[in-house]
Protein backbone atom coordinates (compact mmCIF):
# COMPACT_ATOMS: atom_id res chain seq x y z
CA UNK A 1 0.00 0.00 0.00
CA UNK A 2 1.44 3.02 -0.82
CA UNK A 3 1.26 4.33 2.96
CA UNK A 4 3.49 2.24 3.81
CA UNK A 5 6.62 3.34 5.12
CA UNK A 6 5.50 6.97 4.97
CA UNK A 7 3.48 7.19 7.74
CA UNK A 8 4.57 10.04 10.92
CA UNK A 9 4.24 8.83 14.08
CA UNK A 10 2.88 12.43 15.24
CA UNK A 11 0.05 11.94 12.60
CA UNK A 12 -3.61 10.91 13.90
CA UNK A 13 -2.84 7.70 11.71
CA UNK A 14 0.38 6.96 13.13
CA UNK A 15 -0.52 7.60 16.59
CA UNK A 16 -3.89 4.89 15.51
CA UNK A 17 -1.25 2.54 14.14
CA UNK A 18 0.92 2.99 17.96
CA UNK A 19 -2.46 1.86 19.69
CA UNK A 20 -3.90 -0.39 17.65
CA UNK A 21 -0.46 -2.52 18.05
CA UNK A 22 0.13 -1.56 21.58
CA UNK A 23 -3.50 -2.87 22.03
CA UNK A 24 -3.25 -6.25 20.84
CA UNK A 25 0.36 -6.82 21.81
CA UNK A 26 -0.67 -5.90 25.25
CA UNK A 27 -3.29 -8.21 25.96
CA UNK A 28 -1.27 -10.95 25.29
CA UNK A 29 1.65 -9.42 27.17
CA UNK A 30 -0.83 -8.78 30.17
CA UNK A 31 -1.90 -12.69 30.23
CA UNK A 32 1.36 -13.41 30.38
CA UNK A 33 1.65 -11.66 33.60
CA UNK A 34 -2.17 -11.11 35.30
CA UNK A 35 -2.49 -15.07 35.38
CA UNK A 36 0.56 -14.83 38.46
CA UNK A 37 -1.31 -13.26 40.52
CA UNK A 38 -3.71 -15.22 40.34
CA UNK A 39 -2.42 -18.38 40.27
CA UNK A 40 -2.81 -19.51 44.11
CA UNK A 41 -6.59 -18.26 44.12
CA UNK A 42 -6.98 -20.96 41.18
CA UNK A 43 -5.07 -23.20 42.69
CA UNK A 44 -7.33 -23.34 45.63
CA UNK A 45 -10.53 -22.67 43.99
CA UNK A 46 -9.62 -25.90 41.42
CA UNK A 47 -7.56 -27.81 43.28
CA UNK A 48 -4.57 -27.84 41.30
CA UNK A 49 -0.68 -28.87 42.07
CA UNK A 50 1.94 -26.74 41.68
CA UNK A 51 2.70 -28.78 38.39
CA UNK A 52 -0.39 -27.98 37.41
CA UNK A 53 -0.34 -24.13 38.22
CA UNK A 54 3.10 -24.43 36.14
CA UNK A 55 1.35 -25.50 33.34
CA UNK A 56 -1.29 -23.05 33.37
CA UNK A 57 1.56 -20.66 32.45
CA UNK A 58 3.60 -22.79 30.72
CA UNK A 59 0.78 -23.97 28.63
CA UNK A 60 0.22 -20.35 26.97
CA UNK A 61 4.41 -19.89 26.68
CA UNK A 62 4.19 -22.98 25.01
CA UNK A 63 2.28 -22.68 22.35
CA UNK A 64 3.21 -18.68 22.09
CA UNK A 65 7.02 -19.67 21.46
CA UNK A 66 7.03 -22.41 19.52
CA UNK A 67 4.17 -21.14 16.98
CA UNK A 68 5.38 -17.24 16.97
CA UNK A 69 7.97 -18.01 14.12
CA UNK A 70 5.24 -18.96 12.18
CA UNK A 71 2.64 -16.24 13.04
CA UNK A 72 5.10 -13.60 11.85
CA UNK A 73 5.99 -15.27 8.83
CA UNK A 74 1.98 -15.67 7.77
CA UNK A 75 1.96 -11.79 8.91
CA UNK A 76 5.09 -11.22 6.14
CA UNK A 77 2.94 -13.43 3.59
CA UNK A 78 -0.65 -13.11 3.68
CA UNK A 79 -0.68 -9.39 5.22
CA UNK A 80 0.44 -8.22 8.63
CA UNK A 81 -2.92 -6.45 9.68
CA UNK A 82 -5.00 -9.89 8.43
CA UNK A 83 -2.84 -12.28 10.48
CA UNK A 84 -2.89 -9.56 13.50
CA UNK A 85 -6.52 -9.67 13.78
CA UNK A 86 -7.21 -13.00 13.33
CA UNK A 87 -5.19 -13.55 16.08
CA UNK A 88 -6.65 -10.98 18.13
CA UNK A 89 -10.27 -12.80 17.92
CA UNK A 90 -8.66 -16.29 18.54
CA UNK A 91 -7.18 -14.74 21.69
CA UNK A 92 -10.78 -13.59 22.86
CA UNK A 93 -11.94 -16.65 22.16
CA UNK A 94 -9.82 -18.55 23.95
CA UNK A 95 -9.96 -16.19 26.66
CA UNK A 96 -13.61 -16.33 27.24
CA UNK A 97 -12.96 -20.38 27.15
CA UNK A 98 -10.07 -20.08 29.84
CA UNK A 99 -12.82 -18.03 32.40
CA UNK A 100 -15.58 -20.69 31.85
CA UNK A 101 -13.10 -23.60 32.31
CA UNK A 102 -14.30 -25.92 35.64
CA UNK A 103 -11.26 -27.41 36.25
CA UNK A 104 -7.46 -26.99 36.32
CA UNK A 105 -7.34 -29.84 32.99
CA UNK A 106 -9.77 -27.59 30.80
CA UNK A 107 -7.92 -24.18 31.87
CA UNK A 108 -4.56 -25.41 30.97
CA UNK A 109 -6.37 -26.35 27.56
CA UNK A 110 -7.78 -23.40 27.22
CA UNK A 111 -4.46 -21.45 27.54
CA UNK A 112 -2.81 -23.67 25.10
CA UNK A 113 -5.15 -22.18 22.40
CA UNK A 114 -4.71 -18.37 23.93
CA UNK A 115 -0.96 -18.88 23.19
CA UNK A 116 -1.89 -20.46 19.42
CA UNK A 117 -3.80 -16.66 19.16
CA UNK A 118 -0.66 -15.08 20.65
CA UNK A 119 1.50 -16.16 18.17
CA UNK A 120 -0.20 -15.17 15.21
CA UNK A 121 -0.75 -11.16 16.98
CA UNK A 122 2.39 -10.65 18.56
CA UNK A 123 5.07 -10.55 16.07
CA UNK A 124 2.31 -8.57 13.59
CA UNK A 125 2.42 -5.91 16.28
CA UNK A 126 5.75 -4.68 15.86
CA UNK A 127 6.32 -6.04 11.70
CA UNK A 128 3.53 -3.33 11.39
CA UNK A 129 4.93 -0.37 12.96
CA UNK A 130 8.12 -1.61 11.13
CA UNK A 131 6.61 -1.39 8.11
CA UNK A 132 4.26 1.48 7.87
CA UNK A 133 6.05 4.58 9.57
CA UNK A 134 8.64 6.63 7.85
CA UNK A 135 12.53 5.59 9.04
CA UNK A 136 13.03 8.73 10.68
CA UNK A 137 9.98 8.05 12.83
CA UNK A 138 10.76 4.76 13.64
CA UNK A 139 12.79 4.84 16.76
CA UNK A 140 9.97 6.92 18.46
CA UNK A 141 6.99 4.63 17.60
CA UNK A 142 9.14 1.32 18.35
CA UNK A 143 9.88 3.10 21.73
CA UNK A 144 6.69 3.78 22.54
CA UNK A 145 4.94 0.29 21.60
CA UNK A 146 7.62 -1.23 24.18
CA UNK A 147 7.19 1.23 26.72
CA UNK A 148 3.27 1.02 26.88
CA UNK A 149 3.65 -2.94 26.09
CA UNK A 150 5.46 -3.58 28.65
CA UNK A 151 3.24 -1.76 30.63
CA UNK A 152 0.64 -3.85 29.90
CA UNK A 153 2.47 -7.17 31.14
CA UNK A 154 4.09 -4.91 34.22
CA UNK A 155 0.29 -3.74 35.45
CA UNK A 156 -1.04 -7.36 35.11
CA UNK A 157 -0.36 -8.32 38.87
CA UNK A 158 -2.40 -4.70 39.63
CA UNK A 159 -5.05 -5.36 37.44
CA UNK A 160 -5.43 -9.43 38.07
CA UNK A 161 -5.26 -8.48 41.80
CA UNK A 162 -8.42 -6.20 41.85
CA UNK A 163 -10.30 -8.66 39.74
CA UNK A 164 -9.08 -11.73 42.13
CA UNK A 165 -10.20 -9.99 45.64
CA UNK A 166 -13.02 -7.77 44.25
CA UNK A 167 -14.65 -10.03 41.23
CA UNK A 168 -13.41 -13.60 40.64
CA UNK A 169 -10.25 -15.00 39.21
CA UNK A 170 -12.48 -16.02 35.60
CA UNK A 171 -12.62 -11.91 34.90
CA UNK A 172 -8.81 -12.17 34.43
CA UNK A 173 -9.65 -13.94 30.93
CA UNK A 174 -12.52 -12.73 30.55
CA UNK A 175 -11.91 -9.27 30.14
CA UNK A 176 -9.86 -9.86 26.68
CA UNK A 177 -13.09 -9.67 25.09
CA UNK A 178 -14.09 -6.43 25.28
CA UNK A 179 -10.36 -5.43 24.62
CA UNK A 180 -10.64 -7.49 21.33
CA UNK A 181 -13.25 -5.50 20.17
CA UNK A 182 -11.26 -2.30 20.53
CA UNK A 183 -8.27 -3.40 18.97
CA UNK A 184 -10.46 -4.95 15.88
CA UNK A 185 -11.93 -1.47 15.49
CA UNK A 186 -9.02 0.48 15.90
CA UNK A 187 -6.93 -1.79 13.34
CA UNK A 188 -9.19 -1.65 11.16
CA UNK A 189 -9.57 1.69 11.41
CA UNK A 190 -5.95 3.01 11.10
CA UNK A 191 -3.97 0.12 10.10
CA UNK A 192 -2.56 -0.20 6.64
CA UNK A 193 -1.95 -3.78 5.11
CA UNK A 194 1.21 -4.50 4.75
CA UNK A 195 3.16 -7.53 3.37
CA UNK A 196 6.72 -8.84 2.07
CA UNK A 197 7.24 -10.05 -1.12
CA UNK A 198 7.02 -14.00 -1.23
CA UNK A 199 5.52 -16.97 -2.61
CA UNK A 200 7.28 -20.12 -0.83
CA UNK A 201 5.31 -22.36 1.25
CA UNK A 202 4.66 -22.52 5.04
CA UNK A 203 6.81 -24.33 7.13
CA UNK A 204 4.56 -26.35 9.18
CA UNK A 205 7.29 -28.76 9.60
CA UNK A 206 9.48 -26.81 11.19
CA UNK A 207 6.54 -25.31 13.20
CA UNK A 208 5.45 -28.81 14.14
CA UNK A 209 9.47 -29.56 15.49
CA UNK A 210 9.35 -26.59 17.35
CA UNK A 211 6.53 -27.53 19.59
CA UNK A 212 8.13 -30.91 19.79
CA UNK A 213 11.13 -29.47 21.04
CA UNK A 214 10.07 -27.02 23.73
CA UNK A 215 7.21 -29.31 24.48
CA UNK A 216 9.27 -32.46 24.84
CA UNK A 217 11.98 -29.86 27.25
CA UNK A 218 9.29 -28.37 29.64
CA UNK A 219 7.39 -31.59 30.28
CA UNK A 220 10.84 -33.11 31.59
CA UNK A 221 11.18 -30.18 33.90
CA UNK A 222 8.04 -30.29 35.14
CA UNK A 223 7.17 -33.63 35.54
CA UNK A 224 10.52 -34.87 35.77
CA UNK A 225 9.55 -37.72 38.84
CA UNK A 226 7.07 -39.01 36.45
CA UNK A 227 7.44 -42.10 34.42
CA UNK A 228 7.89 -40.34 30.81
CA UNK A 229 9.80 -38.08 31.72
CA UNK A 230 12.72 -39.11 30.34
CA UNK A 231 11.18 -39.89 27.31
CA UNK A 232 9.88 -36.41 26.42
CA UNK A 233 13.64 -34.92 27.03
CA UNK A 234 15.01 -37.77 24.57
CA UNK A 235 11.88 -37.00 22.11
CA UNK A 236 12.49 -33.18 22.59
CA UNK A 237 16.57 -32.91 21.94
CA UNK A 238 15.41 -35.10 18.78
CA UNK A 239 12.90 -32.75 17.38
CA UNK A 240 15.26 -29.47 18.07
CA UNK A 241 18.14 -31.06 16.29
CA UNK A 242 15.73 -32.21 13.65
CA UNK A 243 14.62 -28.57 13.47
CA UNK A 244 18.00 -27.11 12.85
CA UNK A 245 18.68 -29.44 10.21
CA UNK A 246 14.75 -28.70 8.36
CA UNK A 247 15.35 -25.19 9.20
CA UNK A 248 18.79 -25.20 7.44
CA UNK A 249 17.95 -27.31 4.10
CA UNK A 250 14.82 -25.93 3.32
CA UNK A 251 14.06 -23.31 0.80
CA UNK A 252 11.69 -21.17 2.66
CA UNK A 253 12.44 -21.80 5.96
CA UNK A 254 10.55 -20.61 9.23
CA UNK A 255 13.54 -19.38 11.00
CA UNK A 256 16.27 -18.78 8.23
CA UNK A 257 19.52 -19.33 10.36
CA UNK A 258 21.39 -17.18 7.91
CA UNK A 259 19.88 -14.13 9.99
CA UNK A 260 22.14 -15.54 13.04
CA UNK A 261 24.96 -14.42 10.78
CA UNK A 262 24.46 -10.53 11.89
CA UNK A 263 26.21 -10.53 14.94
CA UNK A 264 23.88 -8.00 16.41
CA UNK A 265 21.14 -10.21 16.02
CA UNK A 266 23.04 -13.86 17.05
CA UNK A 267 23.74 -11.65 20.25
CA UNK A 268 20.54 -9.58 20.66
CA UNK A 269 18.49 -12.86 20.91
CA UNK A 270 20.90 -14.45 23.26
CA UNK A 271 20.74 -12.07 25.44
CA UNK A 272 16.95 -12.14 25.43
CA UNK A 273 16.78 -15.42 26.54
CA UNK A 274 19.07 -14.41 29.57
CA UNK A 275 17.44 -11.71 30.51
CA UNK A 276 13.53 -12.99 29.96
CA UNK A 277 13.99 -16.34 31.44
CA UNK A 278 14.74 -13.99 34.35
CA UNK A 279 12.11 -11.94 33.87
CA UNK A 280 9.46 -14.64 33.32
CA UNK A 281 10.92 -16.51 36.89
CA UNK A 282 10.64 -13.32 38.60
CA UNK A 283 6.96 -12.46 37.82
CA UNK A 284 6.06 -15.54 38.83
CA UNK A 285 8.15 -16.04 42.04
CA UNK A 286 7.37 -12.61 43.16
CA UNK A 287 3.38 -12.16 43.50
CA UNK A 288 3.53 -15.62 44.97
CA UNK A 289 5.98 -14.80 48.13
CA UNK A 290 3.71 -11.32 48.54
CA UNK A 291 1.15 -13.86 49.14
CA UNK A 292 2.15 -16.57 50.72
CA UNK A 293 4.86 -15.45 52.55
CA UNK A 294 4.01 -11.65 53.61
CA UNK A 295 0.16 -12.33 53.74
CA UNK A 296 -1.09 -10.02 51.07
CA UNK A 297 -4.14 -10.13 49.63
CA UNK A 298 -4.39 -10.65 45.56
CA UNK A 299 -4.99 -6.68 44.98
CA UNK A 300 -2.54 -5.80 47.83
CA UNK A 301 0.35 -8.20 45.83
CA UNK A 302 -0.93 -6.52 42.61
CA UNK A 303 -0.38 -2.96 43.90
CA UNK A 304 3.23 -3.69 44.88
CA UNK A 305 4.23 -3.90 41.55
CA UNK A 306 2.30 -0.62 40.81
CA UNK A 307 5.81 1.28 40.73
CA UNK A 308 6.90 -0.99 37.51
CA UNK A 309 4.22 0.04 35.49
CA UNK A 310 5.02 3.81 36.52
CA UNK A 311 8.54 3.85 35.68
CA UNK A 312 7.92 2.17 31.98
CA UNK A 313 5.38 4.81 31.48
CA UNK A 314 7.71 7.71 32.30
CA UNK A 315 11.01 5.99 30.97
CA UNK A 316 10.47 3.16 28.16
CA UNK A 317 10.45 5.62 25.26
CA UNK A 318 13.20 7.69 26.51
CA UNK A 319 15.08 4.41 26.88
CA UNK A 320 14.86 3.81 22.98
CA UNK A 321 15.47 7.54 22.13
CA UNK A 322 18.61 6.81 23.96
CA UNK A 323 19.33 3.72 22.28
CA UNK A 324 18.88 5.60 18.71
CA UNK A 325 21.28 8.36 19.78
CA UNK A 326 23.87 6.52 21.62
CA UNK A 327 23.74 2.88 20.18
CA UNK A 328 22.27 0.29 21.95
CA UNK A 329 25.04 -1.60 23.44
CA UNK A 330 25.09 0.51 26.99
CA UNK A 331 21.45 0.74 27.39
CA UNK A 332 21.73 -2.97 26.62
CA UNK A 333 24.48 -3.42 29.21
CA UNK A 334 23.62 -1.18 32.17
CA UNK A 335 19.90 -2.12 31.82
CA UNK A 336 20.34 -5.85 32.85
CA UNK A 337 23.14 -5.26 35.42
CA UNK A 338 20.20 -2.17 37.34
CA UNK A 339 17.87 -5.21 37.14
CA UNK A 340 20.12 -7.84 38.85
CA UNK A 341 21.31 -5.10 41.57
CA UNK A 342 17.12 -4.60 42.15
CA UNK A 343 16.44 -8.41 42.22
CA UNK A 344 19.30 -9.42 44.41
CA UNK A 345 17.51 -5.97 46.98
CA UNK A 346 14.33 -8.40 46.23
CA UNK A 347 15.93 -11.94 47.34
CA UNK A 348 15.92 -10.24 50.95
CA UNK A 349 12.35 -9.73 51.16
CA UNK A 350 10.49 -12.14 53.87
CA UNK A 351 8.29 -12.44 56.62
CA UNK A 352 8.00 -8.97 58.48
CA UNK A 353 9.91 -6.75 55.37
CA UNK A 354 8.34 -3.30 55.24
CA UNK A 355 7.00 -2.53 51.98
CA UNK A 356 8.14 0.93 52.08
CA UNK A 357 12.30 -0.15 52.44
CA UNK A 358 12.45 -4.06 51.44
CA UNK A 359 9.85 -3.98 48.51
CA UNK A 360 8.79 -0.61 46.99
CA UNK A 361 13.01 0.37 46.40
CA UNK A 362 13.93 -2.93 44.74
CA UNK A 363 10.81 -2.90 42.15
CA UNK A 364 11.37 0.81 41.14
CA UNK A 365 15.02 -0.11 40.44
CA UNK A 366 14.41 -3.12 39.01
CA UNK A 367 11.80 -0.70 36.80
CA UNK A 368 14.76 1.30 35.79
CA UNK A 369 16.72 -1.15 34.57
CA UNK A 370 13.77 -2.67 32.44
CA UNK A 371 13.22 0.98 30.70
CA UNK A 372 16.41 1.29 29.79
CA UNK A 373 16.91 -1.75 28.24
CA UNK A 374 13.64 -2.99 26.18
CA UNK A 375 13.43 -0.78 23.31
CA UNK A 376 16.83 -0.33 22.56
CA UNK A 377 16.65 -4.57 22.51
CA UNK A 378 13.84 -4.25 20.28
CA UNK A 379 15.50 -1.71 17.76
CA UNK A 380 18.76 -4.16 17.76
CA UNK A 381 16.81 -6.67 16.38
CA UNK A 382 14.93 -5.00 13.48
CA UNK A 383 17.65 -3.38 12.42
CA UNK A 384 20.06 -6.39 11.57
CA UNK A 385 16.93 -7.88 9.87
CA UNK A 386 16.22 -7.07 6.12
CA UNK A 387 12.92 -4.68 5.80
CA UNK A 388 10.61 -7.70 3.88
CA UNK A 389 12.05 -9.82 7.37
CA UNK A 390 10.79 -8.01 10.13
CA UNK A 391 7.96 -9.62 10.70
CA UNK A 392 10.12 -13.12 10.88
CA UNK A 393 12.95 -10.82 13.23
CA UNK A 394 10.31 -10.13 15.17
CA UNK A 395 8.65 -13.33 15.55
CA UNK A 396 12.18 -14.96 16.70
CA UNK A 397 12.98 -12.65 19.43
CA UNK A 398 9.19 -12.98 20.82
CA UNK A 399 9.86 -16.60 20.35
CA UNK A 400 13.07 -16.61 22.26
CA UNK A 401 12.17 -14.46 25.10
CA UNK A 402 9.22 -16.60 25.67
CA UNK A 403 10.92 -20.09 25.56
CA UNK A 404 13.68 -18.32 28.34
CA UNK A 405 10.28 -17.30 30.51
CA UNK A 406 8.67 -20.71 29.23
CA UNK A 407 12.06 -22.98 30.87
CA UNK A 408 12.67 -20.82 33.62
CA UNK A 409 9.35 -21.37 35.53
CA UNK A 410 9.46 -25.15 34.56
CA UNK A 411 12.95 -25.30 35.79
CA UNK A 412 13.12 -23.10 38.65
CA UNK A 413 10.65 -24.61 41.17
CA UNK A 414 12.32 -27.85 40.97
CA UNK A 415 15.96 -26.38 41.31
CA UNK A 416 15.09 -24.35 44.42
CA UNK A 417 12.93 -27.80 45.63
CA UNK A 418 9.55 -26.81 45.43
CA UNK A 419 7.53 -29.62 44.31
CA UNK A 420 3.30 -30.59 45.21
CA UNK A 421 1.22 -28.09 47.47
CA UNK A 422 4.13 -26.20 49.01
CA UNK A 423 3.72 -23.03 47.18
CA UNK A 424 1.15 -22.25 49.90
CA UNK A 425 3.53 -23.17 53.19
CA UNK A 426 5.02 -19.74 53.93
CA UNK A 427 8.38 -21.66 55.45
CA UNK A 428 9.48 -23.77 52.08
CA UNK A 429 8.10 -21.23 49.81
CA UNK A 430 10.32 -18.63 51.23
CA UNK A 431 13.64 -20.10 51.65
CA UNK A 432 13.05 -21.28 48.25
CA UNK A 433 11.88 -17.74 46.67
CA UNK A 434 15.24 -16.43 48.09
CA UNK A 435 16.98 -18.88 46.04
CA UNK A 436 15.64 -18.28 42.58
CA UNK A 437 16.15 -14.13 43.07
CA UNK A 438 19.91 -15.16 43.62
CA UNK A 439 19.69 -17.16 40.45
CA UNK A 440 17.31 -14.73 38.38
CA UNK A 441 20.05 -11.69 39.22
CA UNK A 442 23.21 -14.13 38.17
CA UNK A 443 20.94 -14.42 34.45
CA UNK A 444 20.66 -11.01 34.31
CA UNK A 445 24.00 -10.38 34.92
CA UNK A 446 25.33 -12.38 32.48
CA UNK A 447 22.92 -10.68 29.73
CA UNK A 448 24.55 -7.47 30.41
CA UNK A 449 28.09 -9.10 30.07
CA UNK A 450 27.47 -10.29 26.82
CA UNK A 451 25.45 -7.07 25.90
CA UNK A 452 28.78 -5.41 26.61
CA UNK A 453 30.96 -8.02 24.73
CA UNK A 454 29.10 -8.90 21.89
CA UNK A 455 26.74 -5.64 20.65
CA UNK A 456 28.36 -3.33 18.21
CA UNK A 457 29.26 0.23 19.34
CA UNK A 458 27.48 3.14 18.07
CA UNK A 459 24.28 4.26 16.35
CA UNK A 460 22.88 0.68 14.36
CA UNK A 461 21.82 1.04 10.90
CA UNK A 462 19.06 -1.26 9.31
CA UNK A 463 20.15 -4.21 7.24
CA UNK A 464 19.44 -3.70 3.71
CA UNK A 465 16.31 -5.06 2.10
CA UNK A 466 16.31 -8.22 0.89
CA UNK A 467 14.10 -10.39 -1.85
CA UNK A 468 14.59 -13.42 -0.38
């Protein structure tokens, strides 16, 4: 369309374009996060285990990383705004589904399909702002879809909280609906269509492996006392080297590995897994320990995060400015290391810590940290992809920073020795919340290290356009 790449992000349109993505983007984002909150509530309205809680989040990461590869390469093919909103209205769908489930069996169902709906919106999100706003003007908008984004997955706890204590746990889901309907009107409204230039088949295969792979991995660390355990590690190492090998000989490929050869982007993405397996572990650790541990009620958890969301809002588009004028590699480095200083603050909290000193100074640093890294992560990326690419560079960093969330809570509880019921006995839960901060910070840590080592100095330039 011949709006695209023209559009001004001051412009009514562009501004549309910033909310319309922001929108959809954010509702998954925000399910990613409002569940944690919520997550003893269900557990002792549906009698689930701690496995089972596990999978109710691991269930939507599942499906949302190992299918989000493909949902931005559909988004490239058949038209970024079409692929966006059909997975908008799966996510509603599946949402309303997940707050009518009865038990915990049905919900973790349910959430497998709301991750199948986040794949498909999530890459189209940001391959559409990408796409349709002038270069100059694309720094700002990518800035401010992270900033508000992640605002929606910071206020989850807040928002899940309120609906928890004052509503019921269902609303947490069920809300997406009328959220749907706003983004559907608003895309449709403001959003160009938008697609790359290509006429090779889908991958499904490699799709297929994918889910094999991160399926086969997180069922081991689960469920790794059960009989098949073993067997779904063995079946899962199988499908990701069979992956690699699909992804490498075929001709239209879901995951070209040739974009690994920009070092900006080989390092970009491994430091996303660092740093969001951290991130993922830490959502879901912390809201938990408010609860069980210093007594708070759902909304009362929910509000101590409250300072997160306030800090993105203020700082996550300054943070990519920054990156644009600078270079990305020190917001990149000092981001991670502000977030490990605030989580190691956290490790400290239990039984008896004030807010005001042990919790409310951590989170706001920890906040800092997070705004100053996330959109110049987010510009890396794009710009050591090809333009008619994004939508695939996109869809491999979503997919990577939610298979590092997606292993870290199935690996975490078991290497801290949580296992069963004990997520609601204040004594285990907090000797072993302590544990995982300590390892959460050492992750982030190393994320800035290899920022600093690997990420190229200075302003980054976009990667010419490809055919291919």
């Amino acid at each position: 369309m011949s709006s695209a790449g023209t559009i001004e992000y001051s412009s009514t349109v562009g501004r549309g374009v910033v909310l319309a993505a922001v929108l959809g983007s954010g509702m998954a984002m925000l399910d990613g996060t409002v569940v944690n909150v919520a997550l003893k509530t269900i557990g002792k309205d549906l009698g689930a285990s701690l496995a089972q809680l596990q999978w109710i989040t691991n269930g939507y990461l599942l499906l949302l990383a190992s299918l989000i590869l493909l949902g931005g390469a559909l988004g490239d093919r058949l038209g970024r705004r079409r692929v966006f909103l059909v997975g908008v209205v799966w996510f509603a769908v599946a949402s309303v589904l997940c707050g009518l489930a009865p038990d915990p069996t049905l919900l973790i169902a349910a959430r497998v399909l709301q991750g199948i709906g986040g794949a498909l919106l999530t890459p189209g999100s940001l391959a559409i702002i990408e796409a349709v706003f002038a270069r100059a003007d694309r720094g700002r908008a990518i800035g401010a879809w992270s900033g508000l984004g992640s605002i929606a997955a910071a206020i989850g706890p807040f928002l899940g909280g309120g609906l928890v204590e004052y509503a019921s746990w269902r609303w947490i889901f069920l809300i997406n609906a009328p959220l749907a309907a706003v983004t559907v009107v608003v895309a449709l409204r403001y959003v160009p269509e938008t697609r790359a230039e290509s006429d090779g088949p889908f991958d499904a295969l490699g799709a297929a492996l994918a889910a094999v792979f991160l399926g086969g991995l997180t069922y081991w660390l689960i469920e790794w006392r059960t009989t098949y355990a073993l067997l779904a590690l063995v079946v899962g190492v199988v499908a990701g080297v069979a992956f690699l090998v699909v992804e490498h000989r075929s001709a239209h490929p879901m995951m070209p590995l040739s974009m690994f050869s920009s070092r900006n982007f080989s390092a970009a993405n491994a430091m996303t897994l660092l740093v969001y397996a951290a991130l993922g572990a830490i959502l879901f650790f912390l809201v938990i320990d408010l609860q069980t541990v210093l007594g708070y009620g759902a909304l009362k958890a929910g509000l101590a995060t409250l300072p997160l969301t306030v800090v993105m809002l203020l700082l996550a588009a300054r943070g990519g400015q920054l990156g644009a004028r600078i270079g990305p590699r020190i917001p990149m480095t000092l981001g991670p290391l502000v977030m490990a200083a605030g989580v190691l603050w956290l490790s400290r909290v239990d039984a008896g810590t004030s807010y005001w000193t042990g919790v409310l100074p951590p989170v706001v640093v920890f906040g800092l940290g997070l705004s100053l890294m996330v959109a110049p992560l987010t510009m890396t990326v794009l710009a050591a992809a090809p333009e008619d690419r994004t939508g695939i560079a996109s869809g491999v960093n979503n997919a990577v920073a939610r298979a590092g969330s997606l292993l870290a809570v199935a690996a975490l509880p078991v290497a801290v020795g949580l296992s069963g019921d004990e997520y609601a006995d204040p004594g285990v839960f907090d000797d072993a919340y302590g544990k995982a901060m300590v390892i959460c910070a050492v992750l982030l840590a190393l994320g800035g290290v290899v920022s600093w080592l690997t990420i190229t100095h200075g302003p980054v330039s976009s990667a010419p356009t490809s055919a291919n």
